[in-house]
C-alpha atoms as a PDB file:
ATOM      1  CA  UNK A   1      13.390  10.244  -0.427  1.00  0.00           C
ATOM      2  CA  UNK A   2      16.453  11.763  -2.794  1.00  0.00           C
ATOM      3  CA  UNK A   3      16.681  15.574  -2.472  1.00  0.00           C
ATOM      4  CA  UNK A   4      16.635  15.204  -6.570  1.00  0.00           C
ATOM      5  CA  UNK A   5      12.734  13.805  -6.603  1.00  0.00           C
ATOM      6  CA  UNK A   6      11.214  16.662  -4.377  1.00  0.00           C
ATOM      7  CA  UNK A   7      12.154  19.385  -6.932  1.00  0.00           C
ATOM      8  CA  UNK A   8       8.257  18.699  -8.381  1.00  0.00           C
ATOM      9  CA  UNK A   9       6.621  19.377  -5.126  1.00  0.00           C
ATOM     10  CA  UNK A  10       7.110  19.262  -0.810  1.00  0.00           C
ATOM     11  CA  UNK A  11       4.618  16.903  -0.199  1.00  0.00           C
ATOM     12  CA  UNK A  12       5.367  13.696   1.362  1.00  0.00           C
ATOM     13  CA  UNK A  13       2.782  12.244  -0.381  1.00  0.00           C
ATOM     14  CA  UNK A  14       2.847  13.495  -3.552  1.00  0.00           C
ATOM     15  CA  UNK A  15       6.290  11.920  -3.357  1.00  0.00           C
ATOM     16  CA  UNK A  16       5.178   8.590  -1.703  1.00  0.00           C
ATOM     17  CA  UNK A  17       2.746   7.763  -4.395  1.00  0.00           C
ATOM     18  CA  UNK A  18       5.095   9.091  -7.227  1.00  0.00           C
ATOM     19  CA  UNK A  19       7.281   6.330  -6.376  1.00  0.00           C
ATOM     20  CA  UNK A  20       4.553   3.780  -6.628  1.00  0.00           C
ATOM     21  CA  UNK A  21       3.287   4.912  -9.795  1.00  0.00           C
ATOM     22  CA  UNK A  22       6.821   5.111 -11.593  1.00  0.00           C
ATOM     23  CA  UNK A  23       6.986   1.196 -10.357  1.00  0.00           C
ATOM     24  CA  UNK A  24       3.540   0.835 -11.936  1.00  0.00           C
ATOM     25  CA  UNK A  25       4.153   2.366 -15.291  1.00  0.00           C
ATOM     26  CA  UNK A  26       7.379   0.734 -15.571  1.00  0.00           C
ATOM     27  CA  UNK A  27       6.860  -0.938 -18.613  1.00  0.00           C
ATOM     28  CA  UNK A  28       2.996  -0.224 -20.509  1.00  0.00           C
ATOM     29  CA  UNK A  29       1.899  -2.336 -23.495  1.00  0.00           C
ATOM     30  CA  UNK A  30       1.081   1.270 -24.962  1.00  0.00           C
ATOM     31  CA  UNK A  31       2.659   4.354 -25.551  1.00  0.00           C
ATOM     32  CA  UNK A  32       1.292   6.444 -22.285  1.00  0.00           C
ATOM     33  CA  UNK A  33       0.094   9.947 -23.199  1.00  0.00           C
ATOM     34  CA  UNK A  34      -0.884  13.358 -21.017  1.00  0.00           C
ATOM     35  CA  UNK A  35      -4.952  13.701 -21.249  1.00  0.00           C
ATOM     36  CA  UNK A  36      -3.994  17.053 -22.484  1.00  0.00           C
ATOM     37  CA  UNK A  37      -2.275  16.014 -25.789  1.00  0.00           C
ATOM     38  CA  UNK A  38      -6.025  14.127 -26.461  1.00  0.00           C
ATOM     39  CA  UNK A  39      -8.172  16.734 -25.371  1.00  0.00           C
ATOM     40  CA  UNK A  40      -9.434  19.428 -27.695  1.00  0.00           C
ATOM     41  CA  UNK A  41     -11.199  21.608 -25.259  1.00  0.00           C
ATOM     42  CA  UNK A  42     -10.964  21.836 -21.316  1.00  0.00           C
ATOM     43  CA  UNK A  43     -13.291  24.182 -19.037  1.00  0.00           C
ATOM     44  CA  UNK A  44     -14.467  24.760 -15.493  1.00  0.00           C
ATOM     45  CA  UNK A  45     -18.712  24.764 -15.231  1.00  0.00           C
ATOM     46  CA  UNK A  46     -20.614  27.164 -14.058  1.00  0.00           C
ATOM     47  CA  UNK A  47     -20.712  28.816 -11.111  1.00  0.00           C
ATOM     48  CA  UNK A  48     -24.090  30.278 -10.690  1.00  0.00           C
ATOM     49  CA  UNK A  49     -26.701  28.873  -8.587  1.00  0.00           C
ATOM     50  CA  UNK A  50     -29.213  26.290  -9.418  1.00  0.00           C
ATOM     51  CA  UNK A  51     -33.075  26.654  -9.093  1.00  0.00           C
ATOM     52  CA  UNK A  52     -35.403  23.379  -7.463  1.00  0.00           C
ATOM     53  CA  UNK A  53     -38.713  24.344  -9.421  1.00  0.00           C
ATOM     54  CA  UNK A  54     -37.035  23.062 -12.444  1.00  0.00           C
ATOM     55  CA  UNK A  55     -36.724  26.405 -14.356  1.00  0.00           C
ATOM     56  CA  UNK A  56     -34.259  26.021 -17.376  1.00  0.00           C
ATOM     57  CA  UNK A  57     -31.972  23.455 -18.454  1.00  0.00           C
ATOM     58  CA  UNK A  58     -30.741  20.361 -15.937  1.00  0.00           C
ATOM     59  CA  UNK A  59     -27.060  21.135 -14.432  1.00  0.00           C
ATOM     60  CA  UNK A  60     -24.756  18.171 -13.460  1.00  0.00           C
ATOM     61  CA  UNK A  61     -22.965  18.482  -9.914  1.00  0.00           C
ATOM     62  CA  UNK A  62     -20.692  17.041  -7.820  1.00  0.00           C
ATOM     63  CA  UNK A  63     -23.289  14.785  -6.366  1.00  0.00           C
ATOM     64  CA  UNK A  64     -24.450  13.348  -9.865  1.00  0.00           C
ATOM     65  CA  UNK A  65     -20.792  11.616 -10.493  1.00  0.00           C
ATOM     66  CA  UNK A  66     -20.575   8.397  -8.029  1.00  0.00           C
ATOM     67  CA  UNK A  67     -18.308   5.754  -7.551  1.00  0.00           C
ATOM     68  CA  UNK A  68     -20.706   3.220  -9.935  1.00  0.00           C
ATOM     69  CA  UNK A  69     -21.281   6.314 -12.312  1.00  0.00           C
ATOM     70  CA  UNK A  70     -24.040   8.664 -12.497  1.00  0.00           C
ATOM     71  CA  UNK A  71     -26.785   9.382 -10.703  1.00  0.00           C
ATOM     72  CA  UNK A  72     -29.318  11.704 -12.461  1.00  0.00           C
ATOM     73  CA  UNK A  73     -31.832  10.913  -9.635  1.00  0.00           C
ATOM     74  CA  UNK A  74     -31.234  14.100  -7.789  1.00  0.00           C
ATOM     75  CA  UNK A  75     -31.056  16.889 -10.566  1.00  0.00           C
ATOM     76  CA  UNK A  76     -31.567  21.118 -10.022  1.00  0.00           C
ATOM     77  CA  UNK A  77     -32.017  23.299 -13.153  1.00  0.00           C
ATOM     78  CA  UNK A  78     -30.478  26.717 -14.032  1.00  0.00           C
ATOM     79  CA  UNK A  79     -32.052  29.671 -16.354  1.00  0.00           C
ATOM     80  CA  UNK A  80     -29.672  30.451 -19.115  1.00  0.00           C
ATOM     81  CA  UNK A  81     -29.708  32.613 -21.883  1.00  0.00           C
ATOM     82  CA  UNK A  82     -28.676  31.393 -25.491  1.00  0.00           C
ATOM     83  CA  UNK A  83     -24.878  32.798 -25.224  1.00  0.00           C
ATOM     84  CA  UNK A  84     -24.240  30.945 -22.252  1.00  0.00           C
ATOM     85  CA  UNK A  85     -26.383  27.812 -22.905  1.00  0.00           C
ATOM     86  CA  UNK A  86     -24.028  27.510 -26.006  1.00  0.00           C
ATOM     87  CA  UNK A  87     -20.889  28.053 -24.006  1.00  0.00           C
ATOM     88  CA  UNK A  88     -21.785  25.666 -20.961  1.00  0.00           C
ATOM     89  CA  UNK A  89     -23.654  23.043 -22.987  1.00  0.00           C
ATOM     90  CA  UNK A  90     -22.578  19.193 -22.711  1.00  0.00           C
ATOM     91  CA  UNK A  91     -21.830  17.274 -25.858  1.00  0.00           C
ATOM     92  CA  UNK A  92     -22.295  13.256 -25.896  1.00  0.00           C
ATOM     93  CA  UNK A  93     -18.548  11.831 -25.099  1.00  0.00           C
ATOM     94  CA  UNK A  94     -17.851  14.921 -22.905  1.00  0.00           C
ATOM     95  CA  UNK A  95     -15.724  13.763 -19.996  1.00  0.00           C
ATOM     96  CA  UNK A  96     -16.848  15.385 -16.541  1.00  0.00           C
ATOM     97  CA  UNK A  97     -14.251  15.024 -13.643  1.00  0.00           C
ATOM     98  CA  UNK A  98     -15.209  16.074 -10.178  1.00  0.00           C
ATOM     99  CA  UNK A  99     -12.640  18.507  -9.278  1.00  0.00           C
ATOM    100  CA  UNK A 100     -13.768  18.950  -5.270  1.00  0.00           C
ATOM    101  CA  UNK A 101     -15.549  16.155  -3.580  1.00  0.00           C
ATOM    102  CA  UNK A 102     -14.191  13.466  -1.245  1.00  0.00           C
ATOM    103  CA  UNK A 103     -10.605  11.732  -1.172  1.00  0.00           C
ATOM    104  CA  UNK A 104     -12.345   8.844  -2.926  1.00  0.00           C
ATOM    105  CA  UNK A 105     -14.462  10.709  -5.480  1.00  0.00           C
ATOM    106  CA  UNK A 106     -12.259  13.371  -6.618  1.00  0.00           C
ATOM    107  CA  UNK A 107     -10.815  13.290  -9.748  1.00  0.00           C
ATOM    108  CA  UNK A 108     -14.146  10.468 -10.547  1.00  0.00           C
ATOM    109  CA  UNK A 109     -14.710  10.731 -14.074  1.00  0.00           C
ATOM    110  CA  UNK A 110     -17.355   9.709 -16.432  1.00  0.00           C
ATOM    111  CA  UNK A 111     -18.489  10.192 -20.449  1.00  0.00           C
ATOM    112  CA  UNK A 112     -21.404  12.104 -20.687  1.00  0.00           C
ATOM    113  CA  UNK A 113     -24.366  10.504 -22.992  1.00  0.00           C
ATOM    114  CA  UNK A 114     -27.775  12.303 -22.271  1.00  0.00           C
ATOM    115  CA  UNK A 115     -29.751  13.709 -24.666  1.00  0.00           C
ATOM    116  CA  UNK A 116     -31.160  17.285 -24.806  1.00  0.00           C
ATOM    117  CA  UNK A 117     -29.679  20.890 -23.365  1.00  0.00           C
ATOM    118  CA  UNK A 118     -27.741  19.934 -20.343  1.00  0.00           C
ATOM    119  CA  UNK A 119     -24.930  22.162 -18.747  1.00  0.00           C
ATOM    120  CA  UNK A 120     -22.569  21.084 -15.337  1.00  0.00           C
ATOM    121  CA  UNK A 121     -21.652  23.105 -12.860  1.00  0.00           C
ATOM    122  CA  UNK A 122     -18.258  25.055 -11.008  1.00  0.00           C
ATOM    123  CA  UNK A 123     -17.203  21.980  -9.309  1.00  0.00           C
ATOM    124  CA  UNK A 124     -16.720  20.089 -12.402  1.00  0.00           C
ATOM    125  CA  UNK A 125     -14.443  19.847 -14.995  1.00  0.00           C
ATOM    126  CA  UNK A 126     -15.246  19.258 -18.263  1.00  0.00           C
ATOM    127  CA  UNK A 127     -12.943  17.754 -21.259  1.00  0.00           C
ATOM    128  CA  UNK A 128     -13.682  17.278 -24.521  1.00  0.00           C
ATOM    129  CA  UNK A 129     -11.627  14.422 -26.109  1.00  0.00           C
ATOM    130  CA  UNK A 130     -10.145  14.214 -30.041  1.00  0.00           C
ATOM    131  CA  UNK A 131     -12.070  11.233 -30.563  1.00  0.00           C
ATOM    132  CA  UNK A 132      -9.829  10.029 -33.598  1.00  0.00           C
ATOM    133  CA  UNK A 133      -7.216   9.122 -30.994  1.00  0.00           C
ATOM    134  CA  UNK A 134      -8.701   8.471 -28.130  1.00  0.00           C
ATOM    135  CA  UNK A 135     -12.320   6.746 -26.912  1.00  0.00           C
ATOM    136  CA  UNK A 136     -14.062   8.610 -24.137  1.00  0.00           C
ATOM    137  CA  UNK A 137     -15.401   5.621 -22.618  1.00  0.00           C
ATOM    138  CA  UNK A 138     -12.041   4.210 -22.473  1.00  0.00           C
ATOM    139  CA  UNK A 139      -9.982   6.997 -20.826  1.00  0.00           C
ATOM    140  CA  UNK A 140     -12.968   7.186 -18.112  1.00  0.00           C
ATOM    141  CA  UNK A 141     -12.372   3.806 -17.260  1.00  0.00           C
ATOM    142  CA  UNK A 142      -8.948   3.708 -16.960  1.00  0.00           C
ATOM    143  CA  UNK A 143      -9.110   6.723 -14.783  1.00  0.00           C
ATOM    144  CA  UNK A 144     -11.543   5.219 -12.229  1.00  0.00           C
ATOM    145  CA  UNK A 145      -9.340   1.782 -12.014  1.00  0.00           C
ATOM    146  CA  UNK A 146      -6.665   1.985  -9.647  1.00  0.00           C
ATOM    147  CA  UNK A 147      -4.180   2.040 -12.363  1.00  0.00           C
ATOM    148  CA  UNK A 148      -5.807   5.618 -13.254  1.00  0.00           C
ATOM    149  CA  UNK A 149      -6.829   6.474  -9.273  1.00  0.00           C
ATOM    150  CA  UNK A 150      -3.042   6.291  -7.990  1.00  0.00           C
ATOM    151  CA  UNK A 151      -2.074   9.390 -10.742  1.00  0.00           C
ATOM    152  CA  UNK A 152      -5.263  11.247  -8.800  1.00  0.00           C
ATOM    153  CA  UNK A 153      -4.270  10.127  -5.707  1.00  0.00           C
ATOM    154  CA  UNK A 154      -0.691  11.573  -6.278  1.00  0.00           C
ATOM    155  CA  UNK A 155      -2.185  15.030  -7.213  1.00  0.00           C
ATOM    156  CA  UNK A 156      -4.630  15.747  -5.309  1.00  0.00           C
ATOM    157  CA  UNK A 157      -4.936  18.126  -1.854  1.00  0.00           C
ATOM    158  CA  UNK A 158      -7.188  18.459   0.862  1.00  0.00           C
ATOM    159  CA  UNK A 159      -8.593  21.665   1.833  1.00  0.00           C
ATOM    160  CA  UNK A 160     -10.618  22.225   5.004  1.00  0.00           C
ATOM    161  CA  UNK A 161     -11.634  18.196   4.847  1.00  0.00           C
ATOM    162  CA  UNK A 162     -12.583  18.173   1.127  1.00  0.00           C
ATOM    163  CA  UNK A 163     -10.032  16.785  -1.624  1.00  0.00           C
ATOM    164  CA  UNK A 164      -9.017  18.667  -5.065  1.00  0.00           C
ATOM    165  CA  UNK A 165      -7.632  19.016  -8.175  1.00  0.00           C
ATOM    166  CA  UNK A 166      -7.361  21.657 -10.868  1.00  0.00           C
ATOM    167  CA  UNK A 167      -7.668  20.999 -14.717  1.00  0.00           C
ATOM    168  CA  UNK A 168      -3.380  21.614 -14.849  1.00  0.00           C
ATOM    169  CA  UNK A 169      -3.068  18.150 -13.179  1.00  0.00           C
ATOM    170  CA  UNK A 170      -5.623  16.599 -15.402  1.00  0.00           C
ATOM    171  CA  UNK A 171      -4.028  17.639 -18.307  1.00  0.00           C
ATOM    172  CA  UNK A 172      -1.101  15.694 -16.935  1.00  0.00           C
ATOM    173  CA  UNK A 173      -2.614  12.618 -16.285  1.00  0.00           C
ATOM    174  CA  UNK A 174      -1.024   9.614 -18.118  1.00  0.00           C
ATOM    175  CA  UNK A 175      -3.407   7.361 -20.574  1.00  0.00           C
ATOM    176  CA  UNK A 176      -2.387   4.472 -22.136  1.00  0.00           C
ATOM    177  CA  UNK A 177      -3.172   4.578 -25.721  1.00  0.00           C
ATOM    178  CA  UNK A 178      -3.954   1.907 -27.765  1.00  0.00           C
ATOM    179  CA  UNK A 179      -5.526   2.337 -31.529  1.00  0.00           C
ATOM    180  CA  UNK A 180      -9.112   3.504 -31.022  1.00  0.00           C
ATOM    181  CA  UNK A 181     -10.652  -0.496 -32.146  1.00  0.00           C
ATOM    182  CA  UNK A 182      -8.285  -1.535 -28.940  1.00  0.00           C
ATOM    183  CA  UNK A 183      -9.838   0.712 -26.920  1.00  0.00           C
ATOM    184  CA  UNK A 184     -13.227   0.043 -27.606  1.00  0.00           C
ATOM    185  CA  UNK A 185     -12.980  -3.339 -27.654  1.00  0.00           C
ATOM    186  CA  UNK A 186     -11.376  -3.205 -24.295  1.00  0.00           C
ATOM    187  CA  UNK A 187     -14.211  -1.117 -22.907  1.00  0.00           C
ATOM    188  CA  UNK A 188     -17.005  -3.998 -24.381  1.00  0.00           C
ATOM    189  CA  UNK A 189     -15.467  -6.640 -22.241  1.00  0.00           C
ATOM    190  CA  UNK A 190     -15.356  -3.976 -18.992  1.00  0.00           C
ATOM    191  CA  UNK A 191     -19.214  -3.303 -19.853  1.00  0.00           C
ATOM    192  CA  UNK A 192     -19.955  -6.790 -20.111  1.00  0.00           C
ATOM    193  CA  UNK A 193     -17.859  -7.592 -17.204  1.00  0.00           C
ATOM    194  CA  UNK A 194     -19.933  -4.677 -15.265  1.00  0.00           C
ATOM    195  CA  UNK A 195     -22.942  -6.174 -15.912  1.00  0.00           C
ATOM    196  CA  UNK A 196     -22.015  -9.658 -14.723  1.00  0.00           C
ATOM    197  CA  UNK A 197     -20.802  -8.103 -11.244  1.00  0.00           C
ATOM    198  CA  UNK A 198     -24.155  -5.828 -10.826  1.00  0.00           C
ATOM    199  CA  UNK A 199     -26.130  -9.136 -11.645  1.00  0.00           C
ATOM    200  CA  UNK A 200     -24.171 -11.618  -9.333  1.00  0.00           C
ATOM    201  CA  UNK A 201     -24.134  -8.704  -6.645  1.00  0.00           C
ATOM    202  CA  UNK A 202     -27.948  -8.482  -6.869  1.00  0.00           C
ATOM    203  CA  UNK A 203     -27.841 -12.413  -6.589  1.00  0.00           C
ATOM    204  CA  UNK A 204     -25.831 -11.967  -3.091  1.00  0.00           C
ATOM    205  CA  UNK A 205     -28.313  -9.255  -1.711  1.00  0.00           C
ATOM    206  CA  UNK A 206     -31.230 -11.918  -2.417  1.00  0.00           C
ATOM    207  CA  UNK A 207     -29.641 -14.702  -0.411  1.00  0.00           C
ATOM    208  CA  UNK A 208     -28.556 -12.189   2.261  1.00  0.00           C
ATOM    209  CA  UNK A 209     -32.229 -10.887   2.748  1.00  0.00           C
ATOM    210  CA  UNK A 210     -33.639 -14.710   2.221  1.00  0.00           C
ATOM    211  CA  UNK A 211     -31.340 -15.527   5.320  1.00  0.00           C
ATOM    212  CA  UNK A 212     -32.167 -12.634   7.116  1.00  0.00           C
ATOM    213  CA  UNK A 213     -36.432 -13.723   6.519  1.00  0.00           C
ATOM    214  CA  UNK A 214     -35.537 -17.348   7.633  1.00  0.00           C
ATOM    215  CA  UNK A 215     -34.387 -16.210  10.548  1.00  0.00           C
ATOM    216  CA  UNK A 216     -36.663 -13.869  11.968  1.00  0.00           C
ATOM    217  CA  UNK A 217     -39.716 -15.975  10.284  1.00  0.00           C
ATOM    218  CA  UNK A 218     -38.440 -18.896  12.439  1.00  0.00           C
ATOM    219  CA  UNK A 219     -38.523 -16.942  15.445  1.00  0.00           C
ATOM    220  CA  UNK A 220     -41.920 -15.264  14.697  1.00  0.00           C
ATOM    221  CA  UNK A 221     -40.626 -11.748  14.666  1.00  0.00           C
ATOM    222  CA  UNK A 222     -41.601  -8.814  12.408  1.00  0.00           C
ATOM    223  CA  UNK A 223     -39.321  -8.096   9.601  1.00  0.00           C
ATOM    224  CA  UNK A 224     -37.471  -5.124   9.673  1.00  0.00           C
ATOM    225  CA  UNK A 225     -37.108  -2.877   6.623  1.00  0.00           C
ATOM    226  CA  UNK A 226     -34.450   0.268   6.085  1.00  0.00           C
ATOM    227  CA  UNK A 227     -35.520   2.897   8.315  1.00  0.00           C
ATOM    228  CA  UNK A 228     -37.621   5.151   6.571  1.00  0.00           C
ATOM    229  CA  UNK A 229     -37.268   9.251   6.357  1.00  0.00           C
ATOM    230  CA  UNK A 230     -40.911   9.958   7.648  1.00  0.00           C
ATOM    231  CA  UNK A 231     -40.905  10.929  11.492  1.00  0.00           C
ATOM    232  CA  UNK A 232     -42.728   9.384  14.546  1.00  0.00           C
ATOM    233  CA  UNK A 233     -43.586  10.049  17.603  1.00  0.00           C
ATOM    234  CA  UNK A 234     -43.600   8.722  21.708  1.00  0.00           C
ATOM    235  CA  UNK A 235     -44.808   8.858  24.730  1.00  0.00           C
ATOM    236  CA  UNK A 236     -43.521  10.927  27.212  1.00  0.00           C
ATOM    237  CA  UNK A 237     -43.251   8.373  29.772  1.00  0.00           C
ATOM    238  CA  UNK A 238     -41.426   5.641  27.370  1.00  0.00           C
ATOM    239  CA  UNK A 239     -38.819   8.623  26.812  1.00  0.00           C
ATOM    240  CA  UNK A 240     -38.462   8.865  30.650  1.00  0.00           C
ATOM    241  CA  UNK A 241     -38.170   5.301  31.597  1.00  0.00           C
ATOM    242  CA  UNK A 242     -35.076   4.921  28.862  1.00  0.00           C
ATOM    243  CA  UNK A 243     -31.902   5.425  29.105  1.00  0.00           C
ATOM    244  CA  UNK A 244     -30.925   7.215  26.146  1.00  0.00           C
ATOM    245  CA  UNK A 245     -33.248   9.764  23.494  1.00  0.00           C
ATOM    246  CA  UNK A 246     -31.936   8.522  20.626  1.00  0.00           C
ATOM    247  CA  UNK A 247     -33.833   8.457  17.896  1.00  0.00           C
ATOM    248  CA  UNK A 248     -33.162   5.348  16.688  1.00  0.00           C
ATOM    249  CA  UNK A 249     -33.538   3.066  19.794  1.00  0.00           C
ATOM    250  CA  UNK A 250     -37.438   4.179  19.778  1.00  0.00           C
ATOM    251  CA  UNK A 251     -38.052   3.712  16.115  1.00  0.00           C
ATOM    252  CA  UNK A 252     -41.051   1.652  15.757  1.00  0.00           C
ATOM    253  CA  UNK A 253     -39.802  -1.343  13.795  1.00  0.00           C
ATOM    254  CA  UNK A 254     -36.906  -1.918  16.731  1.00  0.00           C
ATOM    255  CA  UNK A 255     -39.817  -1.383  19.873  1.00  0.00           C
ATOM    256  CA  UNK A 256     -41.747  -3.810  17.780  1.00  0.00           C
ATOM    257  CA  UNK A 257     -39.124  -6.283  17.466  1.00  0.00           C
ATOM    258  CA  UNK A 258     -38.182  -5.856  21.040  1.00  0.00           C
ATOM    259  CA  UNK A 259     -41.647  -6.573  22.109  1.00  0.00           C
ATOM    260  CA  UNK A 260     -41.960  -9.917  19.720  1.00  0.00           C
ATOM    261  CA  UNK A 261     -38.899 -11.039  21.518  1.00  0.00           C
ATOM    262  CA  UNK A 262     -40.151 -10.259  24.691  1.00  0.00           C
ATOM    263  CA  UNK A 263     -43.208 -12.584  24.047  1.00  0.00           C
ATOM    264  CA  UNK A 264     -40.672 -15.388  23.535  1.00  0.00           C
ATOM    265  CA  UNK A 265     -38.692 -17.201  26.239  1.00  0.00           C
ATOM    266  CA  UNK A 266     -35.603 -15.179  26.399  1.00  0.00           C
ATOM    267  CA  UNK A 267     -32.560 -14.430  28.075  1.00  0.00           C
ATOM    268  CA  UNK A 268     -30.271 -11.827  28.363  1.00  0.00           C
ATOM    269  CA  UNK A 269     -27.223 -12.128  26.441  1.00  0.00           C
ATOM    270  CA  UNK A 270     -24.867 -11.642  30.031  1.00  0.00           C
ATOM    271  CA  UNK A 271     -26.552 -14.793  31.682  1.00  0.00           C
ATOM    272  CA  UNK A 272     -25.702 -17.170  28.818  1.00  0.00           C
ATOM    273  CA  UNK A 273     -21.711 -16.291  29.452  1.00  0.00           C
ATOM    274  CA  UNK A 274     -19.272 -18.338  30.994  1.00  0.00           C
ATOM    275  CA  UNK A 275     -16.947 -16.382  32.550  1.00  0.00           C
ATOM    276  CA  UNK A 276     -13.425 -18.046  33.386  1.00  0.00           C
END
């Protein structure tokens, strides 16, 4: 590294990746722009806690924003009066970045696009795009490709095993910028191109669990489905006779498997070996 390029910051990394991305944005199509020139309105959520009994508006969190997008199955709801419901509230074509979370989720992005009073909360980020210029949709997307990931990557710190970033280094981030009828048309392929990949990796789960029923089907054994989140319980003197308490090796669909196989001719595994 030149003693010029770590005027920015002492981080070997921060400099590692820098160098990669200047060799990736060598020469863009489109003019690249800082997310803060096209946003109109950045904010941190809020930082108050949540309720479970579903009292008040729902609150996005960390855990919402995934790698394949969001996931509203998991939702808690805060009590907010009409000042701060006004302040906090989420506007279709909001972007929400996760500003703590993992190294691979930090920095994840998506556009907002429910409908009703919703509000997000302290360890989110939310900006609010001019939409003459720039197509929420769009900028999300790029962000979460690895064209996008490598400026998060460069950025962001880990703190006590969890990654981070503040809304100063998302207002730095670099988007290409096409007109907006680019942009969008560019996102309609990647939608249709998203579906296509969910629909052919739905196809390769189906073959995978047909091969998986051929197989045990053949050999007469039980099929075996994820385990499950209810408990179970033992008897004493099965516990004693094993050699390990784990909670998994006496789950009832593996003892029941081990005792179809047991009702087969079998072998172990160390008498079939040739050993040279």
């Amino acid at each position: 590294m030149r003693r010029g390029d770590s005027a920015a910051r002492l981080d070997p990394q921060y400099q590692e990746v820098n160098r990669r991305k200047r060799a990736y944005y060598a020469s863009p199509r489109y003019p690249m722009v800082p997310l803060g020139k096209l946003a109109t309105f950045v904010q941190y959520g809020i930082s108050e806690r949540a309720n479970t009994a579903g009292l008040g508006v729902p609150m996005i969190r960390m855990n919402n924003l995934q790698a394949n997008g969001w996931d509203l199955s998991d939702l808690k709801h805060i009590e907010l009066d009409d000042a701060d419901l006004d302040r906090y509230r989420l506007l279709k074509g909001d972007l929400l970045f996760n500003r703590t979370n993992s190294k691979e989720l930090v920095g994840k992005c998506e556009a907002f696009g429910e409908d009703g009073d919703w509000v997000f909360a302290s360890y989110l980020i939310r900006v609010r795009l001019d939409t003459q210029r720039a197509v929420p949709g769009f900028v999300a997307a790029f962000l979460n490709s690895p064209a996008g990931r490598i400026q998060i990557d460069q950025v962001s710190r880990q703190v006590a095993g969890m990654s981070n970033v503040n809304a100063e280094e998302l207002r730095d981030l670099l988007i290409p910028l096409p007109d907006t009828a680019e942009q969008e048309r560019l996102l309609a392929e990647l939608e249709a191109a998203r579906v296509e990949r969910d629909r052919a990796s739905a196809e390769a789960d189906r073959l995978l669990y047909a091969v998986d029923e051929l197989i045990t089907s053949t050999l007469g054994l039980p099929k075996v489905s994820p385990p499950s989140r209810g408990g179970y319980a033992i008897r004493l003197g099965l516990a004693k006779t094993a050699s390990t308490i784990s909670a998994d090796y006496f789950h009832p669909e593996r003892m029941g498997a081990l005792k179809a196989i047991k009702a087969l001719p079998n072998a172990p595994l160390g008498s079939l070996l040739i050993i040279s």
